[in-house]
N, C-alpha and C. Protein backbone atom coordinates (compact mmCIF):
# COMPACT_ATOMS: atom_id res chain seq x y z
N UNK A 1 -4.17 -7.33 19.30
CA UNK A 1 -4.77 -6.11 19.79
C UNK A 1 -5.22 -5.28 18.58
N UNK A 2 -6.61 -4.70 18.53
CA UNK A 2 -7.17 -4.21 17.65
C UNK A 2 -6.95 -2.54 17.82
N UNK A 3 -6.33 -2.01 16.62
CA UNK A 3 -6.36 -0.38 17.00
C UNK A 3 -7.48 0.33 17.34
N UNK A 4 -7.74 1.17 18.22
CA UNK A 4 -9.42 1.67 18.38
C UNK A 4 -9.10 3.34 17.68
N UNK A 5 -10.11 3.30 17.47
CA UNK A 5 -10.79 4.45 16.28
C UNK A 5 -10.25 6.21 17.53
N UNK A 6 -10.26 5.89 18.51
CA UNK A 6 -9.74 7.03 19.03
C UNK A 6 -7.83 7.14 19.15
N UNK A 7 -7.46 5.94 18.65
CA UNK A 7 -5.88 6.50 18.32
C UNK A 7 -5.68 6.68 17.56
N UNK A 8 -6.46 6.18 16.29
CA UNK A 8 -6.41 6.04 14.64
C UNK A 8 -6.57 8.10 14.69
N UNK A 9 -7.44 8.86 15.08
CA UNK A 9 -7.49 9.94 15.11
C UNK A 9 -6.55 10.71 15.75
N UNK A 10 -6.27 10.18 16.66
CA UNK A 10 -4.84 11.24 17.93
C UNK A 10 -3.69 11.61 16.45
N UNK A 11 -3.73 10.14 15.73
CA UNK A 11 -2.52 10.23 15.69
C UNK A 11 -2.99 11.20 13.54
N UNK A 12 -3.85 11.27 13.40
CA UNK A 12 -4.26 11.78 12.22
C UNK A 12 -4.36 13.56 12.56
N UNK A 13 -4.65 13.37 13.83
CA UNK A 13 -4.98 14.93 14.43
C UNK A 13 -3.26 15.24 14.35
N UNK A 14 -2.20 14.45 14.94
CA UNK A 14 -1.00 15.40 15.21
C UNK A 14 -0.40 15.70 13.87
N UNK A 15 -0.53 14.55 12.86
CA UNK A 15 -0.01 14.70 11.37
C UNK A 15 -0.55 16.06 10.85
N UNK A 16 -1.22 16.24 10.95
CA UNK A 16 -2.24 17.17 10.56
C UNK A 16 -1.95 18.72 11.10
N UNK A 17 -1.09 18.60 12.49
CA UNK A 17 -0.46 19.80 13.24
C UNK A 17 0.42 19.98 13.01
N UNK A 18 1.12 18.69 12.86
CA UNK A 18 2.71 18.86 12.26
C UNK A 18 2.55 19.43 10.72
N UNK A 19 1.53 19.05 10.31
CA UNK A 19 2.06 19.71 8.56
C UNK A 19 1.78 21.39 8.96
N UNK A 20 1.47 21.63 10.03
CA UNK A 20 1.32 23.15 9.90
C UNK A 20 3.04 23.30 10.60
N UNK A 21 3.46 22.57 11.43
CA UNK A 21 4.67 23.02 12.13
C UNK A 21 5.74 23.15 10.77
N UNK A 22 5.40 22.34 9.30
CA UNK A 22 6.26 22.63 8.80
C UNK A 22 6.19 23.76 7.78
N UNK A 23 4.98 24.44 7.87
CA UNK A 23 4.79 25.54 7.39
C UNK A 23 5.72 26.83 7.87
N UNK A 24 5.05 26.96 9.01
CA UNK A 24 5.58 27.78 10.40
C UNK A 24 7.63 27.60 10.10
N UNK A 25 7.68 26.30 10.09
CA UNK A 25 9.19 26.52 10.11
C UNK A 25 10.23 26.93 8.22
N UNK A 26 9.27 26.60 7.30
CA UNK A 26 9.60 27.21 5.85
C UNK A 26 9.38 28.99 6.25
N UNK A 27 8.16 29.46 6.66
CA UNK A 27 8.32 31.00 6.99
C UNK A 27 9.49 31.40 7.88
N UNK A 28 9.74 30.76 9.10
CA UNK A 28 11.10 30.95 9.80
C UNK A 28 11.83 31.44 9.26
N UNK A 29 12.48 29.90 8.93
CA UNK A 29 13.56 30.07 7.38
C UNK A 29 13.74 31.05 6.33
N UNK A 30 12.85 31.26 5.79
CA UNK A 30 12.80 32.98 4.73
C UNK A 30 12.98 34.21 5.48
N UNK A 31 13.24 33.92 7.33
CA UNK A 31 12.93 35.45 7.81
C UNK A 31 14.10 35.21 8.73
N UNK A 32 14.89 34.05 8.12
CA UNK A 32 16.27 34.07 8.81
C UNK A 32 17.56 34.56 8.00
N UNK A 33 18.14 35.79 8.79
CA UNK A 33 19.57 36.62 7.83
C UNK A 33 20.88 35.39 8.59
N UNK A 34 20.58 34.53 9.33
CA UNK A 34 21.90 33.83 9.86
C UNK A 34 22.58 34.45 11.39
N UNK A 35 21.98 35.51 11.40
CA UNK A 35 22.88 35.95 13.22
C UNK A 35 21.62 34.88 14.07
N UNK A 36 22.61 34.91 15.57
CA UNK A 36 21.90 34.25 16.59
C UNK A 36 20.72 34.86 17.29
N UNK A 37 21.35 36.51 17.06
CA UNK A 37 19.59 36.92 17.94
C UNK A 37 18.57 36.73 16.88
N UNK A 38 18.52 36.58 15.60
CA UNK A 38 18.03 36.92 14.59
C UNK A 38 16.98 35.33 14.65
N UNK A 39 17.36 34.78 15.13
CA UNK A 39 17.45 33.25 15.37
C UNK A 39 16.19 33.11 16.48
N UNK A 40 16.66 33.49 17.30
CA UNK A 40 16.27 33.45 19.14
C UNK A 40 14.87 34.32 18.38
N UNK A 41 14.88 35.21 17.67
CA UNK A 41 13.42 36.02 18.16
C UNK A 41 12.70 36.39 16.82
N UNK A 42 12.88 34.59 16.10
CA UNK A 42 11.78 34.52 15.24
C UNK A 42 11.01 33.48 15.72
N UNK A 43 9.91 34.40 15.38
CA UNK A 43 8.25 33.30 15.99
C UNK A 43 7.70 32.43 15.22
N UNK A 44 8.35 32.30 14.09
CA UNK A 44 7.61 31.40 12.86
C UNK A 44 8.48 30.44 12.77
N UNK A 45 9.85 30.67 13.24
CA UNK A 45 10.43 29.29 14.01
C UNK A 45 9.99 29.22 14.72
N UNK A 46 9.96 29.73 15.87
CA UNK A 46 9.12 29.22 17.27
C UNK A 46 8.19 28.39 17.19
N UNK A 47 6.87 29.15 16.51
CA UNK A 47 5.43 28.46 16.12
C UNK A 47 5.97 27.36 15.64
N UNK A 48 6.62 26.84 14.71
CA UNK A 48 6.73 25.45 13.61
C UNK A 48 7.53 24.68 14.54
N UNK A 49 8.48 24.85 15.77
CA UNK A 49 8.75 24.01 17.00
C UNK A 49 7.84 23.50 17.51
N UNK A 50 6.69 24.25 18.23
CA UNK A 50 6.02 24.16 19.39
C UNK A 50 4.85 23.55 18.43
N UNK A 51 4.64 23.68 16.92
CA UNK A 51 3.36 22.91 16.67
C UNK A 51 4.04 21.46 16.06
N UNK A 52 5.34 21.17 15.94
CA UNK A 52 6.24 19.82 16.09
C UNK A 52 5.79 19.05 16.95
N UNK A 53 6.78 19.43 18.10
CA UNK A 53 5.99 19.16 19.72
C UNK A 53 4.97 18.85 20.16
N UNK A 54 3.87 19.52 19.94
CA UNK A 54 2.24 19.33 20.07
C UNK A 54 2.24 17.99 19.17
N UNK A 55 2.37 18.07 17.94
CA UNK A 55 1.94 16.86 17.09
C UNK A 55 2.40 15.53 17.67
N UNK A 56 3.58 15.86 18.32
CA UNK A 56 4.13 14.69 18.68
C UNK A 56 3.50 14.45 20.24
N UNK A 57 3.00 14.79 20.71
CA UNK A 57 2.30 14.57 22.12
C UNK A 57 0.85 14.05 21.58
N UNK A 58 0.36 14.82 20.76
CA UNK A 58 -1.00 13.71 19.77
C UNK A 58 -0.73 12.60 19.88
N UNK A 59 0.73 12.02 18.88
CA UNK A 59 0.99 10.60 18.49
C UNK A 59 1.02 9.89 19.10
N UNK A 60 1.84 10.14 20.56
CA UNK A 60 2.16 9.28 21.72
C UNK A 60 0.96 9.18 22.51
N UNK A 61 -0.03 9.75 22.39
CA UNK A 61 -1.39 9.51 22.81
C UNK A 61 -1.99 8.56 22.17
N UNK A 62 -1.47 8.40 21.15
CA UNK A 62 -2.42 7.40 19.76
C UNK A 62 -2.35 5.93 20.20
N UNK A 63 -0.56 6.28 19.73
CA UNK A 63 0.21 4.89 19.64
C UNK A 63 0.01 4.43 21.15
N UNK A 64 -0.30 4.90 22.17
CA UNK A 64 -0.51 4.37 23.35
C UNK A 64 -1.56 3.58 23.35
N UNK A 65 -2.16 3.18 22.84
CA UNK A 65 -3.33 2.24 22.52
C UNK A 65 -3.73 1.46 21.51
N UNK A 66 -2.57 1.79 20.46
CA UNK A 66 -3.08 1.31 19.38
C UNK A 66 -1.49 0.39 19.17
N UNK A 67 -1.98 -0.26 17.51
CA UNK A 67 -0.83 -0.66 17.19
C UNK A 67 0.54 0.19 16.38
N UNK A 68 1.65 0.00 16.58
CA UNK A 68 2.65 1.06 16.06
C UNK A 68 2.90 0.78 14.46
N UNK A 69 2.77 -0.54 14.42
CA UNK A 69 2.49 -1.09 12.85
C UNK A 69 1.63 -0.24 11.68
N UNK A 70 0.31 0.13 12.18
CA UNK A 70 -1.08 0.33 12.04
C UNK A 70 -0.98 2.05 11.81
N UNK A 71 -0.31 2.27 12.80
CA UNK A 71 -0.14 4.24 13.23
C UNK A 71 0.52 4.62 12.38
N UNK A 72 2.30 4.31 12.69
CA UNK A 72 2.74 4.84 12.63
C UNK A 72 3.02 5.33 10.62
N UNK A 73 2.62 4.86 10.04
CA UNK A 73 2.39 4.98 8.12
C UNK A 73 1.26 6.02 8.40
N UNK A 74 0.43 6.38 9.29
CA UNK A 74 -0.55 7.38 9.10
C UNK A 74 0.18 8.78 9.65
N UNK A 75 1.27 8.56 10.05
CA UNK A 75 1.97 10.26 9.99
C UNK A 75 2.19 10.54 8.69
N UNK A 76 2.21 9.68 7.87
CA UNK A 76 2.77 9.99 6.23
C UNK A 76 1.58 11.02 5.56
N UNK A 77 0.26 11.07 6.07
CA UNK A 77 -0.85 12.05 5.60
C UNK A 77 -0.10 13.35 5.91
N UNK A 78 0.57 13.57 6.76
CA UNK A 78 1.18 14.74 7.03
C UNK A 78 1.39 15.49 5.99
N UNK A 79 2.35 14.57 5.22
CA UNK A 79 2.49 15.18 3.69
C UNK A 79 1.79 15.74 2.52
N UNK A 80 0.39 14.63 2.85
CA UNK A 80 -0.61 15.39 1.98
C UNK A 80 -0.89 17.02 2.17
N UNK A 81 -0.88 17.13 3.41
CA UNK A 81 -1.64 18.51 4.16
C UNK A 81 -0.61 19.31 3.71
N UNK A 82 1.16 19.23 3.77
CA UNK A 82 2.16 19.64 3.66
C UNK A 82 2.13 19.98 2.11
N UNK A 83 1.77 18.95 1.42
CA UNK A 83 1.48 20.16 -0.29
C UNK A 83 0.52 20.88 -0.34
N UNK A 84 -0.71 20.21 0.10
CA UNK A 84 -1.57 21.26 -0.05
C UNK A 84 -0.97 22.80 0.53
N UNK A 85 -0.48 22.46 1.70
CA UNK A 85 -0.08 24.19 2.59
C UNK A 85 0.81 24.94 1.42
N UNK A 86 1.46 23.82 0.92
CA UNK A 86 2.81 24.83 -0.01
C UNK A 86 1.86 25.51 -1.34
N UNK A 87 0.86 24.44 -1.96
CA UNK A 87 0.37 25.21 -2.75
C UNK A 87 -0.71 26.48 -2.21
N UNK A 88 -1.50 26.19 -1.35
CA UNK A 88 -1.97 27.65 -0.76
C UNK A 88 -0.84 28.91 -0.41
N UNK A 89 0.10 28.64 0.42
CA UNK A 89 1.14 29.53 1.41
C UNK A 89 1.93 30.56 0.35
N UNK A 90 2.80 28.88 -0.33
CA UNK A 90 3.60 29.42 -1.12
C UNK A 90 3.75 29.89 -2.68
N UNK A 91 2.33 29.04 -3.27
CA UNK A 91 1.64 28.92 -4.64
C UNK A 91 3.06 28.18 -4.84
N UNK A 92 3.28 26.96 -4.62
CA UNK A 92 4.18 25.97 -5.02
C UNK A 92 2.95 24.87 -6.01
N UNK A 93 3.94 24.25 -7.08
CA UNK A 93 3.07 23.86 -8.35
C UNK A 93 2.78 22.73 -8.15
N UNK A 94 1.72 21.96 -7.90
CA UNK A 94 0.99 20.47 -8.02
C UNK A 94 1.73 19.77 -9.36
N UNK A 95 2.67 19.04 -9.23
CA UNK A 95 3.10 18.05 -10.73
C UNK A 95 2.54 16.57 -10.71
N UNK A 96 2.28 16.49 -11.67
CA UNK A 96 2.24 14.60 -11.64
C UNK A 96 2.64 14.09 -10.99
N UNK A 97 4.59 13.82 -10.45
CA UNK A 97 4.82 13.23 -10.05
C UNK A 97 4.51 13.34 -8.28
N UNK A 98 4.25 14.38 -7.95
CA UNK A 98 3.58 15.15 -6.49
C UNK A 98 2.08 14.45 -6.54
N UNK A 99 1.07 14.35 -7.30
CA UNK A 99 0.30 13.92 -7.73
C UNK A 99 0.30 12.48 -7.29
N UNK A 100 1.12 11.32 -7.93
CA UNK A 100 1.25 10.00 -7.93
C UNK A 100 1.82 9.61 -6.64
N UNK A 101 2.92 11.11 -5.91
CA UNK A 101 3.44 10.22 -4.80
C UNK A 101 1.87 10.44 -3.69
N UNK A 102 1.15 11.32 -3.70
CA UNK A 102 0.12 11.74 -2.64
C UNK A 102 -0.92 10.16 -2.82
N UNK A 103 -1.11 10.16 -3.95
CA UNK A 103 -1.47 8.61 -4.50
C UNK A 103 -0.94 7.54 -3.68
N UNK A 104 -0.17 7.64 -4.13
CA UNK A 104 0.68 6.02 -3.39
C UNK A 104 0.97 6.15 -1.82
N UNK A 105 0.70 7.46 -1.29
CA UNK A 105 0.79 7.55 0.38
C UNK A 105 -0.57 6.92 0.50
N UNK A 106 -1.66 7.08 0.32
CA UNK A 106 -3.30 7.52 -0.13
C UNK A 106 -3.18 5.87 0.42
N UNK A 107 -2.50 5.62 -1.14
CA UNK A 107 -2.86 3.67 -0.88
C UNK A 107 -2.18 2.68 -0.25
N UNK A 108 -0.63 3.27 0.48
CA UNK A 108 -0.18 2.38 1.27
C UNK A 108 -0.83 2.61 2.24
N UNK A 109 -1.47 3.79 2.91
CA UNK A 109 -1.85 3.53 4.44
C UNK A 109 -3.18 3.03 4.12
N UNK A 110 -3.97 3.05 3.19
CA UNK A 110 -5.22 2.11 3.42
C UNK A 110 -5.11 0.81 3.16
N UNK A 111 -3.99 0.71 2.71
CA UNK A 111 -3.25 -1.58 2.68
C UNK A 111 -3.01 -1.70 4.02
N UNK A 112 -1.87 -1.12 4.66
CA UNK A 112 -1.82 -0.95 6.06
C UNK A 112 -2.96 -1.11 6.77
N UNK A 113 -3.86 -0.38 6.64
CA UNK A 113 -5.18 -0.36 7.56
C UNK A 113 -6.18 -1.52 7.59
N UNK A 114 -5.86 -1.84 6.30
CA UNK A 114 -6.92 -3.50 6.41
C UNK A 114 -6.65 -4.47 7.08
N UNK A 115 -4.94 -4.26 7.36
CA UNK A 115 -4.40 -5.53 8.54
C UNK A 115 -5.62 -5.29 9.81
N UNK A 116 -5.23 -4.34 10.03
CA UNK A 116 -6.45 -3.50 11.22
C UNK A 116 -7.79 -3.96 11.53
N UNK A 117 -8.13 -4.60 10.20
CA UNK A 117 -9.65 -4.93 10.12
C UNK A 117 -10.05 -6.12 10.84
């Protein structure tokens, strides 16, 4: 079974939501003092749940048609989006070795993808 080009995207679209859910949930986190209401009625946890969730209703749309072999290494772009956000959000520092790993995500999922071909 050949992956078709509309799961290859579902599942690039939710990676892509999820790296914002983990934005949403680093702001949480900085705006959490540790009590429970304090907890309950932050929205930047909330938001970084509910855009989790969403991403993951993308995927299972994907992988529903495609192969899980093929997909599932393309949530790993997530990460790309996930430094980029830290260096916009947080002005967190681009290093070499951040550099080489975005690299080597870059080129395992396009080895992955040629099985595909």
């Amino acid at each position: 079974m050949k992956t078709p080009l509309s799961s290859i995207i579902l599942v690039l679209f939710g990676s892509f939501v999820g790296s914002f859910g983990a934005v949403f949930l680093k702001l949480g986190a900085e705006h959490m003092q540790g009590s429970l209401k304090r907890i309950l009625n932050n929205y930047w946890l909330a938001t970084g749940i509910v855009l989790y969730l969403l991403s993951s209703v993308f995927y299972m749309m994907g992988v529903a048609q495609g192969q899980l072999t093929v997909l599932y290494p393309m949530v790993s772009i997530g990460y790309i989006w996930a430094i980029v956000w830290a260096r916009l959000f947080f002005k967190e520092p681009f290093t070499r070795s951040k550099i080489g790993g975005l690299a080597a995500i870059i080129v395992g999922v396009a080895l992955i993808n040629l099985g595909n071909a």
